[in-house]
Protein backbone atom coordinates (compact mmCIF):
# COMPACT_ATOMS: atom_id res chain seq x y z
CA UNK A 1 45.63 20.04 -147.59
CA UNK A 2 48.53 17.46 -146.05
CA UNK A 3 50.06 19.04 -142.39
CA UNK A 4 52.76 21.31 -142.44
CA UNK A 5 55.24 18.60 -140.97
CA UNK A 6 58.87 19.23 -139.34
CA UNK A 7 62.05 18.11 -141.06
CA UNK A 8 64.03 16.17 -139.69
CA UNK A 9 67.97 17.38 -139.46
CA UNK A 10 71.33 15.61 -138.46
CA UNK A 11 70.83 16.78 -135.17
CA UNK A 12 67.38 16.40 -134.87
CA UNK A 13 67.68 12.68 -136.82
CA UNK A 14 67.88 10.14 -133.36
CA UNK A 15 64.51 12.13 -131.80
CA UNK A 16 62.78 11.61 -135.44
CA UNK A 17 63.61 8.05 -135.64
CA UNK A 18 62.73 7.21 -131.85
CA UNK A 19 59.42 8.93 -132.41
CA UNK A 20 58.57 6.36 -135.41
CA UNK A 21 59.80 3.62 -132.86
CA UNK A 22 57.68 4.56 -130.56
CA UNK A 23 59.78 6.22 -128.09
CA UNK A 24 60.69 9.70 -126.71
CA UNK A 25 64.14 10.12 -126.78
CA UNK A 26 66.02 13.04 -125.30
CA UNK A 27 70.27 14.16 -124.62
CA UNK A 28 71.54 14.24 -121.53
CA UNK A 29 74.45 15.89 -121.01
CA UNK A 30 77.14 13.24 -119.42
CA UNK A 31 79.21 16.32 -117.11
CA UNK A 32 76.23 18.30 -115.63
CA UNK A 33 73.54 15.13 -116.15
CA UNK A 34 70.89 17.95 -117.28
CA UNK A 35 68.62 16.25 -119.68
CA UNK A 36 67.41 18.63 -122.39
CA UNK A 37 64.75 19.15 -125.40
CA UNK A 38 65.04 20.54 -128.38
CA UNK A 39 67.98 18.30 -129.86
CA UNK A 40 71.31 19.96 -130.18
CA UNK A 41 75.01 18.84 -129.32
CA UNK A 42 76.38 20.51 -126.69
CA UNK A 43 74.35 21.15 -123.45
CA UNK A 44 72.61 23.96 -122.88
CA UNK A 45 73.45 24.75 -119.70
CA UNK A 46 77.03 24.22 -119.30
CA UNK A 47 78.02 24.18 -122.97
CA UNK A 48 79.80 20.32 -122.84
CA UNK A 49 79.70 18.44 -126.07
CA UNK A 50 79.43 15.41 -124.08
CA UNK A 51 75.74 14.14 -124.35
CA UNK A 52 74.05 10.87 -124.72
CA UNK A 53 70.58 10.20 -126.32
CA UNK A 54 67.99 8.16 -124.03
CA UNK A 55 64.36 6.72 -124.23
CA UNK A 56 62.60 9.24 -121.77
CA UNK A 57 59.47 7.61 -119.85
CA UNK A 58 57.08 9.35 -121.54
CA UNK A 59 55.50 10.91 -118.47
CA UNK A 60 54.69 14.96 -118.17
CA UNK A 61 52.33 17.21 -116.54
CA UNK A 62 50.34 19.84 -118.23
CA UNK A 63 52.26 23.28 -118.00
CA UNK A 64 50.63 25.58 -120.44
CA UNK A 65 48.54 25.60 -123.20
CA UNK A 66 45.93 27.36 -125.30
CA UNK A 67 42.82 26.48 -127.38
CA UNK A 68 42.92 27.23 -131.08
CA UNK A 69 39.18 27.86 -132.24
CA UNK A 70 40.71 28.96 -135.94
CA UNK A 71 43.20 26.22 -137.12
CA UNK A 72 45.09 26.51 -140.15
CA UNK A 73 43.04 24.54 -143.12
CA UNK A 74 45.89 21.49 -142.58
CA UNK A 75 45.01 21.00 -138.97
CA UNK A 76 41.33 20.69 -139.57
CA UNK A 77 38.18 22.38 -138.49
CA UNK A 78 37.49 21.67 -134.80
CA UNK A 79 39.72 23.79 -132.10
CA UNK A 80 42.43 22.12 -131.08
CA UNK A 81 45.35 22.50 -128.10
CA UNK A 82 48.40 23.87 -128.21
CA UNK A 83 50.24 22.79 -125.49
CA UNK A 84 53.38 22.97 -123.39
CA UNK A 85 54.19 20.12 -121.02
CA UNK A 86 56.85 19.57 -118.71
CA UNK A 87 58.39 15.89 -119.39
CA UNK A 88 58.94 14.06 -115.93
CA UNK A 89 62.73 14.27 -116.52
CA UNK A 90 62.29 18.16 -116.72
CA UNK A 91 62.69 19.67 -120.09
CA UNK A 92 59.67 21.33 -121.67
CA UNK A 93 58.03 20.65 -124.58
CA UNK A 94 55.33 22.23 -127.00
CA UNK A 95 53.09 19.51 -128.35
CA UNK A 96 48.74 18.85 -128.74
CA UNK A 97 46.96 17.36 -125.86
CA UNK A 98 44.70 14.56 -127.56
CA UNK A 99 42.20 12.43 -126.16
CA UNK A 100 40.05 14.33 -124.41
CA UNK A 101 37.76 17.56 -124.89
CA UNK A 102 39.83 20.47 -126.09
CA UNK A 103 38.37 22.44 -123.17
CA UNK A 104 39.05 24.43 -120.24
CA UNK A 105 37.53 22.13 -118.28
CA UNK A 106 39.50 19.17 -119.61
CA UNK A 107 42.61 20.93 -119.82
CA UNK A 108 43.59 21.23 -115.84
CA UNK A 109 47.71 23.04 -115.89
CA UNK A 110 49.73 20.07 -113.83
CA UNK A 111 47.31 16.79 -114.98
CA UNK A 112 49.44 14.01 -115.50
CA UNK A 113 49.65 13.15 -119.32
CA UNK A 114 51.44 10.28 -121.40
CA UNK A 115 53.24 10.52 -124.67
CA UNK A 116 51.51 8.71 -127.78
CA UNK A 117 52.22 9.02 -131.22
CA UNK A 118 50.97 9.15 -134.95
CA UNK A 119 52.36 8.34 -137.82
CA UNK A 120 52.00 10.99 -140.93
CA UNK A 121 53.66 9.16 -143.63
CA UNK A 122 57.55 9.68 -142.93
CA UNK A 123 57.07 11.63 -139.99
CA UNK A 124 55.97 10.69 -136.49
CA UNK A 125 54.81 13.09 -134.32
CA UNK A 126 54.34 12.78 -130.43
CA UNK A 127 51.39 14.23 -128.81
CA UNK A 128 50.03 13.80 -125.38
CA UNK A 129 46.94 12.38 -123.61
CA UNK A 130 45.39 12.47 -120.29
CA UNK A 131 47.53 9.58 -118.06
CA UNK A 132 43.73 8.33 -116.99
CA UNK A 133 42.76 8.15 -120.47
């Protein structure tokens, strides 16, 4: 069975095609300067429709996450993460943790991780993976 995959939307378009670029892009909103995830346009916070799109540096720490020891039959058999990490220019994001054990152990809340990303035909997705790894 083929992963349940997001689609991509007018709004949601410029994070889509940075992803298959290779690159994390978020909004920032040009009167407050809040950066924010997910996609939208107007800011969050102070409701200006003023935003610009930039290439985030791909940094986060670990903030949350779970282990899944019964994936759905398109994400495979083995347990996997599900994860929420805080990008270094603040917004929070849910993603996998890949790369290392999908343990307790390997999992530590606040390790540094980096953004990486794989392709699934006309989707990319970004996941994240110890910074030491």
């Amino acid at each position: 069975m083929d992963r349940a995959l997001p689609q991509p939307t007018p709004e949601t378009q410029h994070f889509w095609d940075g992803c298959k670029a290779g690159e994390l892009r978020l909004q920032r909103c040009t009167a407050c300067k809040e950066s924010y995830f997910p996609p939208r346009p107007f800011c969050p916070g102070c409701g200006c429709r003023s935003v610009e799109i930039y290439t985030a540096s791909g940094k986060a720490i670990l903030y949350s996450y779970v282990i899944n020891h019964r994936p759905r039959p398109d994400m495979g058999t083995e347990p996997h993460s599900i994860a929420v990490v805080e990008l270094a220019e603040g917004p929070r994001m849910m993603t996998n943790i890949v790369g290392c054990p999908q343990t307790p152990e390997a999992l530590q809340l606040d390790m540094p991780l980096l953004v990486t990303f794989e392709s699934f035909g006309a989707i990319t997705l970004p996941f994240f993976t110890p910074a030491g790894a």
